[in-house]
Protein backbone atom coordinates (compact mmCIF):
# COMPACT_ATOMS: atom_id res chain seq x y z
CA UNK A 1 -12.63 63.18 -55.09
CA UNK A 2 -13.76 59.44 -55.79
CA UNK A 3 -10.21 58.58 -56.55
CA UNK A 4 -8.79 59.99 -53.45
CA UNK A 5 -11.86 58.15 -51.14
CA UNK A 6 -11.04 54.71 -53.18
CA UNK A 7 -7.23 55.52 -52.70
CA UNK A 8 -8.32 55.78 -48.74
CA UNK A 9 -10.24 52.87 -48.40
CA UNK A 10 -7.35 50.95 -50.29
CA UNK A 11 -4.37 51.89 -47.90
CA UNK A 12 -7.00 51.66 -45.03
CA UNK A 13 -7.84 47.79 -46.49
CA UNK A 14 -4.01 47.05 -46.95
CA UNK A 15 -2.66 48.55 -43.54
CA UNK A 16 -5.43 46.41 -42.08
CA UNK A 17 -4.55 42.88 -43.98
CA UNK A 18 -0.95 43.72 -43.00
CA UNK A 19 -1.67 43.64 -39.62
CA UNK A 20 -4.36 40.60 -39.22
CA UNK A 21 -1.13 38.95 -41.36
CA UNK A 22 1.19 39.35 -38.35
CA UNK A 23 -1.46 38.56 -35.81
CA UNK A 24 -2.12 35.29 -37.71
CA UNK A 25 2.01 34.71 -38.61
CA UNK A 26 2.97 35.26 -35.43
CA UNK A 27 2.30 32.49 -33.21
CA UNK A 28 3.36 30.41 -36.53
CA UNK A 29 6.75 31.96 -36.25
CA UNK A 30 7.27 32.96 -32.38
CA UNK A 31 9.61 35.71 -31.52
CA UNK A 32 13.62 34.81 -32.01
CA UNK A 33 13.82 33.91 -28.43
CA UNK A 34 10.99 31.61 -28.04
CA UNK A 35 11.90 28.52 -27.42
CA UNK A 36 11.40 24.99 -29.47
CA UNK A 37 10.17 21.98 -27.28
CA UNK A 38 11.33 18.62 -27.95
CA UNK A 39 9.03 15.81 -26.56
CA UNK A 40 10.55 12.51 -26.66
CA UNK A 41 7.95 9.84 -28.44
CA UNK A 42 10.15 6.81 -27.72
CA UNK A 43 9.35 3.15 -26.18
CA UNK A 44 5.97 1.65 -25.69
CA UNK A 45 3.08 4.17 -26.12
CA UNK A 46 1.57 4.14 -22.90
CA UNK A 47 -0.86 5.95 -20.41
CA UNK A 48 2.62 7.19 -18.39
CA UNK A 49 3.14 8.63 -22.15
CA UNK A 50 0.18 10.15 -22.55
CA UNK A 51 0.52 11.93 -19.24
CA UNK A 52 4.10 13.39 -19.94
CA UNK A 53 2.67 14.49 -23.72
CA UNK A 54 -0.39 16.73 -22.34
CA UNK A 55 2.06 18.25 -19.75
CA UNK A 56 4.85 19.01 -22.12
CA UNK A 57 2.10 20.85 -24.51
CA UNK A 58 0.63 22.46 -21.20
CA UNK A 59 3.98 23.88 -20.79
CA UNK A 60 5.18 24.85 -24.35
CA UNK A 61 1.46 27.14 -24.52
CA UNK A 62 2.69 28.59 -21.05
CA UNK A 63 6.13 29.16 -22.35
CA UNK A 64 4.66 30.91 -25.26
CA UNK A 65 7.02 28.32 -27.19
CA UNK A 66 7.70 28.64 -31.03
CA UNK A 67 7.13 25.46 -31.99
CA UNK A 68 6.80 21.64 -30.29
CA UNK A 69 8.55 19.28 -31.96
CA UNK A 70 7.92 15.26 -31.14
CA UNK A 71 10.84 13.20 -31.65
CA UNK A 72 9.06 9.77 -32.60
CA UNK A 73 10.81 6.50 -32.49
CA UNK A 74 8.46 3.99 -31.25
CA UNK A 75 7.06 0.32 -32.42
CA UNK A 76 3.89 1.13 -31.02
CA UNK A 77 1.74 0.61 -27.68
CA UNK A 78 -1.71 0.77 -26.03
CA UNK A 79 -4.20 2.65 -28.38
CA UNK A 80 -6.14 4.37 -25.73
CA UNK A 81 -2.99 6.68 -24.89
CA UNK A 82 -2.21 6.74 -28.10
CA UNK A 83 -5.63 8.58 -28.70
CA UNK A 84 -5.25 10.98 -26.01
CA UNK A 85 -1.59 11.85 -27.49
CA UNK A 86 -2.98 12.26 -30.90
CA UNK A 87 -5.73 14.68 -29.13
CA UNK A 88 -3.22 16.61 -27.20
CA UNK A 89 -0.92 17.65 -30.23
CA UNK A 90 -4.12 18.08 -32.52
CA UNK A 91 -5.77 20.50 -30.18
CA UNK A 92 -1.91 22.11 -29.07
CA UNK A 93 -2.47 25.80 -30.08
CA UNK A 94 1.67 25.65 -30.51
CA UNK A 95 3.04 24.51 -33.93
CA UNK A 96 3.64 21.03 -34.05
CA UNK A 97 6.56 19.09 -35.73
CA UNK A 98 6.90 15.32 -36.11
CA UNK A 99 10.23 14.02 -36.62
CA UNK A 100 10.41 10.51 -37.23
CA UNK A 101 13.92 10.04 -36.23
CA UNK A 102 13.91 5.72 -36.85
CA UNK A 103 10.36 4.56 -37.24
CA UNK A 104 6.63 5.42 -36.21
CA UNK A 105 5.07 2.17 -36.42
CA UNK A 106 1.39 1.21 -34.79
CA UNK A 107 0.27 3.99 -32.01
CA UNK A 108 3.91 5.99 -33.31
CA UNK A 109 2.09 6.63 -36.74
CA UNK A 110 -1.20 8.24 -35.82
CA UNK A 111 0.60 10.40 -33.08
CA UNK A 112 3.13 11.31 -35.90
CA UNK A 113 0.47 11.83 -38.46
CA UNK A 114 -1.38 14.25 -35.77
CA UNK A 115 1.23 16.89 -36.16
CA UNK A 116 0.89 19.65 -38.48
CA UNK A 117 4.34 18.70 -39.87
CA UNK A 118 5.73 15.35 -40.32
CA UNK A 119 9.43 15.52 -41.38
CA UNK A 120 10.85 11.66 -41.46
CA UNK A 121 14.56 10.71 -41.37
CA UNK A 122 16.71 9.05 -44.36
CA UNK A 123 15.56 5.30 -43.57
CA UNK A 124 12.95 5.64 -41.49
CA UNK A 125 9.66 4.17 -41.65
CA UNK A 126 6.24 4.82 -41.04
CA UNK A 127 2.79 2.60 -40.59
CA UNK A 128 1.90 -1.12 -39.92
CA UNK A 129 -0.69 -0.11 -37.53
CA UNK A 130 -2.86 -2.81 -37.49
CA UNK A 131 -4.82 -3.25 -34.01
CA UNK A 132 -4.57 -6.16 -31.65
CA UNK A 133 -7.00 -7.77 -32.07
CA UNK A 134 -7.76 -7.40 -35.68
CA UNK A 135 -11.60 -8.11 -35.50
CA UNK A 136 -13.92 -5.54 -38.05
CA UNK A 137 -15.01 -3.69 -34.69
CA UNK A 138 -11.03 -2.54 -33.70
CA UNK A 139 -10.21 -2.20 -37.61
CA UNK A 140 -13.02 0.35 -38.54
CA UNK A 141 -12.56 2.56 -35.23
CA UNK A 142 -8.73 2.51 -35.92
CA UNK A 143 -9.44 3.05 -39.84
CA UNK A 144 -11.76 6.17 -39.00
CA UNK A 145 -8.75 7.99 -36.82
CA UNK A 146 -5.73 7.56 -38.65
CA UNK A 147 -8.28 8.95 -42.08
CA UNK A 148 -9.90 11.57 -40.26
CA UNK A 149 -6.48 12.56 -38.28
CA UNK A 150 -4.26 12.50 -41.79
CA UNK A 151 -7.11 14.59 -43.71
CA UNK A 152 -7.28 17.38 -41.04
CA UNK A 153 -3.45 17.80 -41.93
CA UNK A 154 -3.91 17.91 -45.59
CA UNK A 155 -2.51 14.23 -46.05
CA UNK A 156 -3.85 11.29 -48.06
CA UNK A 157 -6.37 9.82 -45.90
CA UNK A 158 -6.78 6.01 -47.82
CA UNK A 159 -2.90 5.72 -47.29
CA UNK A 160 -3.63 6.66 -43.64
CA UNK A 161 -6.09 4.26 -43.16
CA UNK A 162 -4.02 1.75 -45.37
CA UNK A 163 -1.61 1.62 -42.35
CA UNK A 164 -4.87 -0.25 -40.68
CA UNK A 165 -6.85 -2.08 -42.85
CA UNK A 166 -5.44 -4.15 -45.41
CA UNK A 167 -8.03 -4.61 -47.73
CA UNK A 168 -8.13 -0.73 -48.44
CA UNK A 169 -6.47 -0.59 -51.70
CA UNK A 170 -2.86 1.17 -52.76
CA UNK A 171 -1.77 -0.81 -55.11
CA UNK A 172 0.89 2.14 -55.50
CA UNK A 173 2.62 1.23 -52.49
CA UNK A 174 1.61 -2.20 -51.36
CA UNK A 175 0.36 -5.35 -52.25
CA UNK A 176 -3.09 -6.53 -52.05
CA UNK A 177 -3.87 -7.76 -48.30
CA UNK A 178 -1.17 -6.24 -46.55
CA UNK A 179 -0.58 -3.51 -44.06
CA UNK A 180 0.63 -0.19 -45.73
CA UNK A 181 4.25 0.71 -44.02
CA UNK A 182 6.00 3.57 -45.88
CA UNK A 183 9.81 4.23 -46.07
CA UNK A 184 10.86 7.55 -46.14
CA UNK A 185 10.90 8.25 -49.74
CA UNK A 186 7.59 6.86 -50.32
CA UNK A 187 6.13 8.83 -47.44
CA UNK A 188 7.33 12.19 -49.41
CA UNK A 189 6.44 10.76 -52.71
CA UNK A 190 3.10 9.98 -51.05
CA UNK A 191 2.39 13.24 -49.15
CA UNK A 192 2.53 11.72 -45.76
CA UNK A 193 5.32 13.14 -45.03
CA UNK A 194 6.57 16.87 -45.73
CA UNK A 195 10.57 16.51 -45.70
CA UNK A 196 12.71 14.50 -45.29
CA UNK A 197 15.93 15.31 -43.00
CA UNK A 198 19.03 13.89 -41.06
CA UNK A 199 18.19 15.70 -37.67
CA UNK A 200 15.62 17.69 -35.66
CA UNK A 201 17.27 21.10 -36.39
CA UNK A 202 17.62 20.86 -39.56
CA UNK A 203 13.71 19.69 -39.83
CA UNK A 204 13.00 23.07 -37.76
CA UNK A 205 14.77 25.35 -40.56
CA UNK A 206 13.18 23.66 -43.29
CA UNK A 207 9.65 24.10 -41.61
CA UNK A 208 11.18 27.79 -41.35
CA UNK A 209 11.32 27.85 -37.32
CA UNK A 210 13.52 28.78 -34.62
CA UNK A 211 16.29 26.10 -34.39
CA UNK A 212 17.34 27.71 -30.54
CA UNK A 213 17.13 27.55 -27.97
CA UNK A 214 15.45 24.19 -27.56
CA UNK A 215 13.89 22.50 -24.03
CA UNK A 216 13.84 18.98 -23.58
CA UNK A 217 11.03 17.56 -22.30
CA UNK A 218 11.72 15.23 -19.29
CA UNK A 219 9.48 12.44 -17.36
CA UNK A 220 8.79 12.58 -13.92
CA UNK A 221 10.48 10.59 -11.58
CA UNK A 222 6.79 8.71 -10.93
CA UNK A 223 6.46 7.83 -14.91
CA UNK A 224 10.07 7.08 -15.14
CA UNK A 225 9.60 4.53 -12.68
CA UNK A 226 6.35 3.25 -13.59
CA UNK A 227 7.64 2.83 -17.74
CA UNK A 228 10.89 1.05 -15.97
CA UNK A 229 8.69 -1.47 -14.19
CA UNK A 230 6.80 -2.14 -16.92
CA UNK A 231 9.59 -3.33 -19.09
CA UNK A 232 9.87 -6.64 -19.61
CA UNK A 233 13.24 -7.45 -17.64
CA UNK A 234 12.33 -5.63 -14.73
CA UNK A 235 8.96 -6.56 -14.92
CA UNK A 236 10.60 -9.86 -15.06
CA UNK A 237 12.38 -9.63 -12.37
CA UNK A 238 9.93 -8.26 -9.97
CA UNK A 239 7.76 -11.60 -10.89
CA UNK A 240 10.75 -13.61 -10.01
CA UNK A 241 10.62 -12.05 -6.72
CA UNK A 242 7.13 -12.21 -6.20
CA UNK A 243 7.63 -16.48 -7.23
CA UNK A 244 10.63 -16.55 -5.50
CA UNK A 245 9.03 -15.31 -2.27
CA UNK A 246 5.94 -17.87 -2.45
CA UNK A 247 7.89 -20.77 -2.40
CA UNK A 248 10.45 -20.14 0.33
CA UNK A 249 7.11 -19.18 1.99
CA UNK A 250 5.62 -22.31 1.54
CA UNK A 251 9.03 -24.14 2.66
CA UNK A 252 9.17 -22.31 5.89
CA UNK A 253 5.46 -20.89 6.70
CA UNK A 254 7.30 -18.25 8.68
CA UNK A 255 5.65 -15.44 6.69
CA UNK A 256 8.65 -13.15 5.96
CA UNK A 257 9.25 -14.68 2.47
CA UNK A 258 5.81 -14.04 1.53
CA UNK A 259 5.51 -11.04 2.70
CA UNK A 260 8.59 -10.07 0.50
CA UNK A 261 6.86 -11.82 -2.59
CA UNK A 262 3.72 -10.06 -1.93
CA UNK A 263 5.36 -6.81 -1.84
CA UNK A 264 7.06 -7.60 -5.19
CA UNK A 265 3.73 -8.52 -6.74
CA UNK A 266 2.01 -5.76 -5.20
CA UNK A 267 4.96 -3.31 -7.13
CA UNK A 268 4.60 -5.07 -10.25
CA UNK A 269 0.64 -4.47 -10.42
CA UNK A 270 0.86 -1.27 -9.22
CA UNK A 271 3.08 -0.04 -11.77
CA UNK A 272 1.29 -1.89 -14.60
CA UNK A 273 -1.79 0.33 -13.09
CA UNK A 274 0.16 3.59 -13.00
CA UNK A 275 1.42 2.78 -16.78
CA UNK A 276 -2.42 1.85 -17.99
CA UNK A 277 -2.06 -1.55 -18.77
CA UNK A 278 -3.89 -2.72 -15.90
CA UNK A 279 -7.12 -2.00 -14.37
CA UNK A 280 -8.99 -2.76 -11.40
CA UNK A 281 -9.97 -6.52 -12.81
CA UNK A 282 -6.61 -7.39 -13.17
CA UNK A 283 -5.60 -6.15 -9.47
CA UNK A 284 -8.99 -8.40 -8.13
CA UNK A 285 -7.66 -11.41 -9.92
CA UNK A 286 -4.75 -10.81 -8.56
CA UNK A 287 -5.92 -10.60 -5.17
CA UNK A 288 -7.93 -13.74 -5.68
CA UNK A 289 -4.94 -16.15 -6.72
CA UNK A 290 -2.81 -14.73 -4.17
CA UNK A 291 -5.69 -15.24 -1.39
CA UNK A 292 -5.91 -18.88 -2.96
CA UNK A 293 -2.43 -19.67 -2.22
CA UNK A 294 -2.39 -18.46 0.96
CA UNK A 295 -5.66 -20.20 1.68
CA UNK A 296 -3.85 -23.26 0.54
CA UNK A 297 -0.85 -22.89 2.58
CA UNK A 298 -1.99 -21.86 6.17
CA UNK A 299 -5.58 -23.25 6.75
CA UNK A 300 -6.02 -26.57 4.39
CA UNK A 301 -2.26 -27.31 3.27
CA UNK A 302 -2.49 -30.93 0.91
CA UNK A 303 -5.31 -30.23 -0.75
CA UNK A 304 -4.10 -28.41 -3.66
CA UNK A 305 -7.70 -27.21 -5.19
CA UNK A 306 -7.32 -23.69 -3.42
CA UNK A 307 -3.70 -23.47 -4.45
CA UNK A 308 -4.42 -24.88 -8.02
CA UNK A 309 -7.10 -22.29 -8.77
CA UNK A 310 -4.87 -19.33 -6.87
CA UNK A 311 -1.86 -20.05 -9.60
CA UNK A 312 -3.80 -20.10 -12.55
CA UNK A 313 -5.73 -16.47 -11.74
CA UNK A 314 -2.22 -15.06 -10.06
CA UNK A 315 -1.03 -16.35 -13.54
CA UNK A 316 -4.09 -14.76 -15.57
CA UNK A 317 -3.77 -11.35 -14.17
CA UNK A 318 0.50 -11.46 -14.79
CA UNK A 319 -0.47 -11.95 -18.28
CA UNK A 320 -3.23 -9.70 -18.67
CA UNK A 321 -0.96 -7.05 -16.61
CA UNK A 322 0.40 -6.76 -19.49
CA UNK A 323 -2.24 -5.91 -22.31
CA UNK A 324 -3.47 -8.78 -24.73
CA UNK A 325 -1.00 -6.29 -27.17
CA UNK A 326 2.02 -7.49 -25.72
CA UNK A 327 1.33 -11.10 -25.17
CA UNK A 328 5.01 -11.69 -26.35
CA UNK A 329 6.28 -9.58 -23.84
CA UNK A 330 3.97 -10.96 -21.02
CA UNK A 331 5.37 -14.56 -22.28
CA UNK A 332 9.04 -13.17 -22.48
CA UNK A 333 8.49 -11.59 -18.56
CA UNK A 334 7.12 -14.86 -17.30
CA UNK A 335 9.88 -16.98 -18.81
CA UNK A 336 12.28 -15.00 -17.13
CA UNK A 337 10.62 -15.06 -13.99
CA UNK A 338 10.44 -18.68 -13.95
CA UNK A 339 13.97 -19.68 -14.75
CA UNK A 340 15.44 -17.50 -12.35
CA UNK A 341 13.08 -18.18 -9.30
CA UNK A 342 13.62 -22.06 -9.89
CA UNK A 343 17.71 -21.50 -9.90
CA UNK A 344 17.69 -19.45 -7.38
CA UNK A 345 15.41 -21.60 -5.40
CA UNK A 346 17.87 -24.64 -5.72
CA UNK A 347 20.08 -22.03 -4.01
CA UNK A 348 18.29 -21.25 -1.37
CA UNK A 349 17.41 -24.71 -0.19
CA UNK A 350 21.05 -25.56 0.12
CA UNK A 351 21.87 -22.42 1.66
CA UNK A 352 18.81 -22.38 4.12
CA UNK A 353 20.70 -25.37 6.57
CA UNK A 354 23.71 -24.00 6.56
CA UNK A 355 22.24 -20.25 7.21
CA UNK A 356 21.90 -19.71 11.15
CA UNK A 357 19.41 -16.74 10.32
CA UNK A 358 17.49 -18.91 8.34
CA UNK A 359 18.00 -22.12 10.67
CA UNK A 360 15.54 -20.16 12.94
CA UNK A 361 13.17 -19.67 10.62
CA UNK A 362 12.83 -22.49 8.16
CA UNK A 363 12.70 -26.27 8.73
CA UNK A 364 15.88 -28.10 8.88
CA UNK A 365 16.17 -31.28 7.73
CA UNK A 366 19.34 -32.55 10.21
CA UNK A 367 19.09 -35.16 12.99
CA UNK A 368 19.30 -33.60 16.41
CA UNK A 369 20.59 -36.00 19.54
CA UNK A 370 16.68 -36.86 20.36
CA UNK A 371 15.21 -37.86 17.17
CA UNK A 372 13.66 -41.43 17.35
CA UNK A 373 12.70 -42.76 14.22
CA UNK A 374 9.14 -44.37 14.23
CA UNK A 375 8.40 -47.87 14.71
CA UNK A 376 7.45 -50.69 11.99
CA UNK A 377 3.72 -50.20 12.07
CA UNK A 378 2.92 -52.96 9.36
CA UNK A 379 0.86 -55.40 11.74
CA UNK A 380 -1.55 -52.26 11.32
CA UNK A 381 -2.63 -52.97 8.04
CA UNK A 382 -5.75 -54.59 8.17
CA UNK A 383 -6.67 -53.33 11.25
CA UNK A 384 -10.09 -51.64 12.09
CA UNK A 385 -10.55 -48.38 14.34
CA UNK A 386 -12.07 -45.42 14.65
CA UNK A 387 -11.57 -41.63 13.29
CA UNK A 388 -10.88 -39.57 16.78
CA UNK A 389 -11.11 -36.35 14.32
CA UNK A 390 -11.69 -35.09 11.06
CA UNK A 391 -9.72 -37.00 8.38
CA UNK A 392 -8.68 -34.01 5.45
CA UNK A 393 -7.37 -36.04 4.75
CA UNK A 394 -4.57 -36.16 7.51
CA UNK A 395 -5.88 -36.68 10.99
CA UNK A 396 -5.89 -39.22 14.03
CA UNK A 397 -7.70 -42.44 14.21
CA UNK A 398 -8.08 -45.10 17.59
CA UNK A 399 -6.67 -48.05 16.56
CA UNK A 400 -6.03 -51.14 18.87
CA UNK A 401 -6.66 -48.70 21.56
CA UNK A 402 -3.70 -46.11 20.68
CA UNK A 403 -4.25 -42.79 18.72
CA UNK A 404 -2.17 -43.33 15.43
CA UNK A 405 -1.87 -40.34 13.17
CA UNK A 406 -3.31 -41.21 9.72
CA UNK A 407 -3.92 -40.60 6.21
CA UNK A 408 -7.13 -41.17 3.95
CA UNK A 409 -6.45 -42.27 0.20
CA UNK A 410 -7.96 -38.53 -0.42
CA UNK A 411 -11.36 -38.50 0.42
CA UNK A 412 -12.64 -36.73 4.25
CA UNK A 413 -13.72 -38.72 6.62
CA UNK A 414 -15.61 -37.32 9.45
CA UNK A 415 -15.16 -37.76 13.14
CA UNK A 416 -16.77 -41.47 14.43
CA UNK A 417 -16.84 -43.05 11.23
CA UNK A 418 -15.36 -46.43 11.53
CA UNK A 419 -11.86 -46.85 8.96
CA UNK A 420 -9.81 -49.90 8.47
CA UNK A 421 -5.96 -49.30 7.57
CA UNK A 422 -5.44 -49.86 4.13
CA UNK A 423 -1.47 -49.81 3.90
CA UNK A 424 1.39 -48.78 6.02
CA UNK A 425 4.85 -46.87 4.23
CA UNK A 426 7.25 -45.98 6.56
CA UNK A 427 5.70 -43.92 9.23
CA UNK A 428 2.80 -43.35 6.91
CA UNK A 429 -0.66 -45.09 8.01
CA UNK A 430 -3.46 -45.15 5.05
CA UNK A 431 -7.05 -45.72 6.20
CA UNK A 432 -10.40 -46.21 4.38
CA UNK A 433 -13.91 -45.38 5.56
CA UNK A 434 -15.46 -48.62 6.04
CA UNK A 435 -19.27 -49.09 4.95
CA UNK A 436 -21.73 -50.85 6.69
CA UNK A 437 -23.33 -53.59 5.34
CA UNK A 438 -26.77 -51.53 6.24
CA UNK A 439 -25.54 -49.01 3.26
CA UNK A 440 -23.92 -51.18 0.94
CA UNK A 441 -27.33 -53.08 0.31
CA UNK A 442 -29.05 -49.72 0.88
């Protein structure tokens, strides 16, 4: 009677591990026509990224999908989306498969460590992931997620965090002081990586899941333009506009140039926004140098302090547009930009004469049948008067009796003061504030 109650109770206890076995293999394994996503990890790691990789895991769970696999091949990016990637495929309730197809390098490795498989091509690498900038404070919080991310998925944490810090010790795989970076043999050898394989299929059958049928993942047509923009030859490009635009502007002072520059600037921020590189400081400084220009070119033009201090923030915010990551890139886009606004500049000043659109809207530098050229005023020189308005420092002085447009040496003179005409060249007439013998002894 025992025996047949113990014979029970051990059928009862095997029909009931069989089953919490399938319940717990089968979202592992997914039925034979569930289907495999494929999220491409490629380019900079951005915040456009980030989007695209919480939506594609959004969709696999919804599709019921057998498996997600990320096909890395990146240098690296911003680490901020690069956290909320690693978050995304950590907390993905869908298998996830990394394949390194080329390399995983900076933001690329801790994504591909987050999977629960890492597979890496022949020749591929993985690591070099230390933070810009390198101070202790970016180090350690870097350090702590690439260890903690690598030891939830059973690999060796100190390697992970080798890949950031390079005084944590492998002497295994690297040299003292340097940043671990793992080919694919030594990522097997080292247990950061599972497999190694020569495609994404074959990865799938070794991991023992569905090969077919397979979805691609595919970016919006909002984060495929925003990651285009952000490039560095369009991003380039846009910058030459923007450049391109202010200095026909301040040729002509028509406004339709600028506005055209503007608009290019305004696209080039705004996708650096949309992408994550940018925030809302970058867009005021922006705002500021561009306000400085124009301040300098429609209400006090010859000054130069207004337009001096609107380049260098306009010129600030292009660079930090960019991250303080990818100074190179910032450098490379502002190079570009240069070269190509000055060329095409020279072009447009020859062309603007000839141009009978532009004849209407820029100043032309030809002769017309009225033009008299101004007098010799050099029996001026010497010559006291006094300021009939505001010298800054162009104005109009009363001199002799007759209203002579004039220039100071720089400083402003206001209305009334009394100026004596310091030198004359060409149609050019220099005055000086003259001090009264009151102040000089004063």
């Amino acid at each position: 009677m025992i025996v047949r109650v113990l014979r029970l109770l051990l059928s009862a206890f095997a029909v009931s591990f069989g089953a919490v076995g399938l319940v717990v293999a089968a979202p592992l394994q997914g039925s034979s026509d569930s289907p495999v996503y494929v999220v491409p990890i490629q380019g900079v790691v951005d915040e456009g990224m980030a989007h695209f990789v919480a939506r594609a895991v959004a969709d696999a769970r919804s599709a019921h999908a057998a498996a997600i696999v990320l096909d890395v091949d990146t240098a690296g990016g911003l680490v901020a989306p690069a956290f909320e990637i690693r978050d995304s495929v950590l907390d993905s309730p869908v298998p996830t498969v990394a394949y390194v197809s080329r390399r995983a390098y900076s933001a690329g490795a801790l994504i591909a460590l987050a999977a629960r498989t890492l597979v890496v091509a022949p020749g591929a690498g993985i690591g070099a992931a230390e933070p810009v900038p390198n101070d202790a404070h970016h180090v350690s919080a870097l350090r702590a997620e690439f260890a903690a991310t690598a030891e939830r998925n059973g690999r060796n944490p100190t390697l992970a965090a080798a890949m950031v810090d390079k005084s944590v010790d492998a002497a295994a795989y690297k040299r003292s002081g340097a940043i671990l970076t793992l080919a694919a043999n030594e990522a097997v050898r080292a247990h950061i990586a599972d497999a190694i394989a020569p495609s994404v299929p074959q990865a799938l059958a070794d991991a023992h899941l569905p090969t077919q049928p397979r979805v691609v993942a595919q970016y919006t047509l909002g984060e495929r333009l925003a990651r285009f923009a952000t490039s560095p030859i369009p991003s380039g490009l846009l910058l030459c506009l923007g450049v391109l635009g202010l200095l026909i502007e301040m040729q002509t002072l028509h406004g339709i140039a600028g506005a055209v520059g503007i608009g290019a600037l305004a696209l080039f921020f705004g996708a650096h926004v949309y992408a994550g590189f940018s925030d809302g400081f970058v867009i005021v400084l922006a705002l500021a140098g561009l306000a400085g220009i124009l301040f300098e070119l429609h209400v006090v033009p010859g000054h130069g302090l207004a337009g001096g201090l609107g380049l260098l923030a306009l010129a600030a915010a292009v660079v930090l547009a960019f991250g303080v990551p990818f100074i190179v890139v910032a450098v490379q886009a502002i190079a570009l930009a240069l070269v190509l606004s000055a060329l095409l500049y020279a072009v447009v000043l020859r062309m603007v004469p000839e141009n009978a659109f532009f004849r209407r809207i820029a100043f032309t530098a030809a002769q017309g049948p009225d033009y008299v050229a101004s007098g010799d005023r050099g029996a001026l020189v010497g010559r006291r008067g006094v300021a009939a308005s505001y010298l800054r420092p162009a104005g109009v002085a009363e001199v002799d009796g007759k209203r002579v447009d004039v220039l100071t040496e720089g400083e402003f003179v206001p209305a009334g003061a009394t100026v004596m005409v310091s030198r004359v060249e060409g149609a050019r007439v220099f005055v000086r504030p003259v001090v009264a013998a009151s102040e000089e002894h004063a």
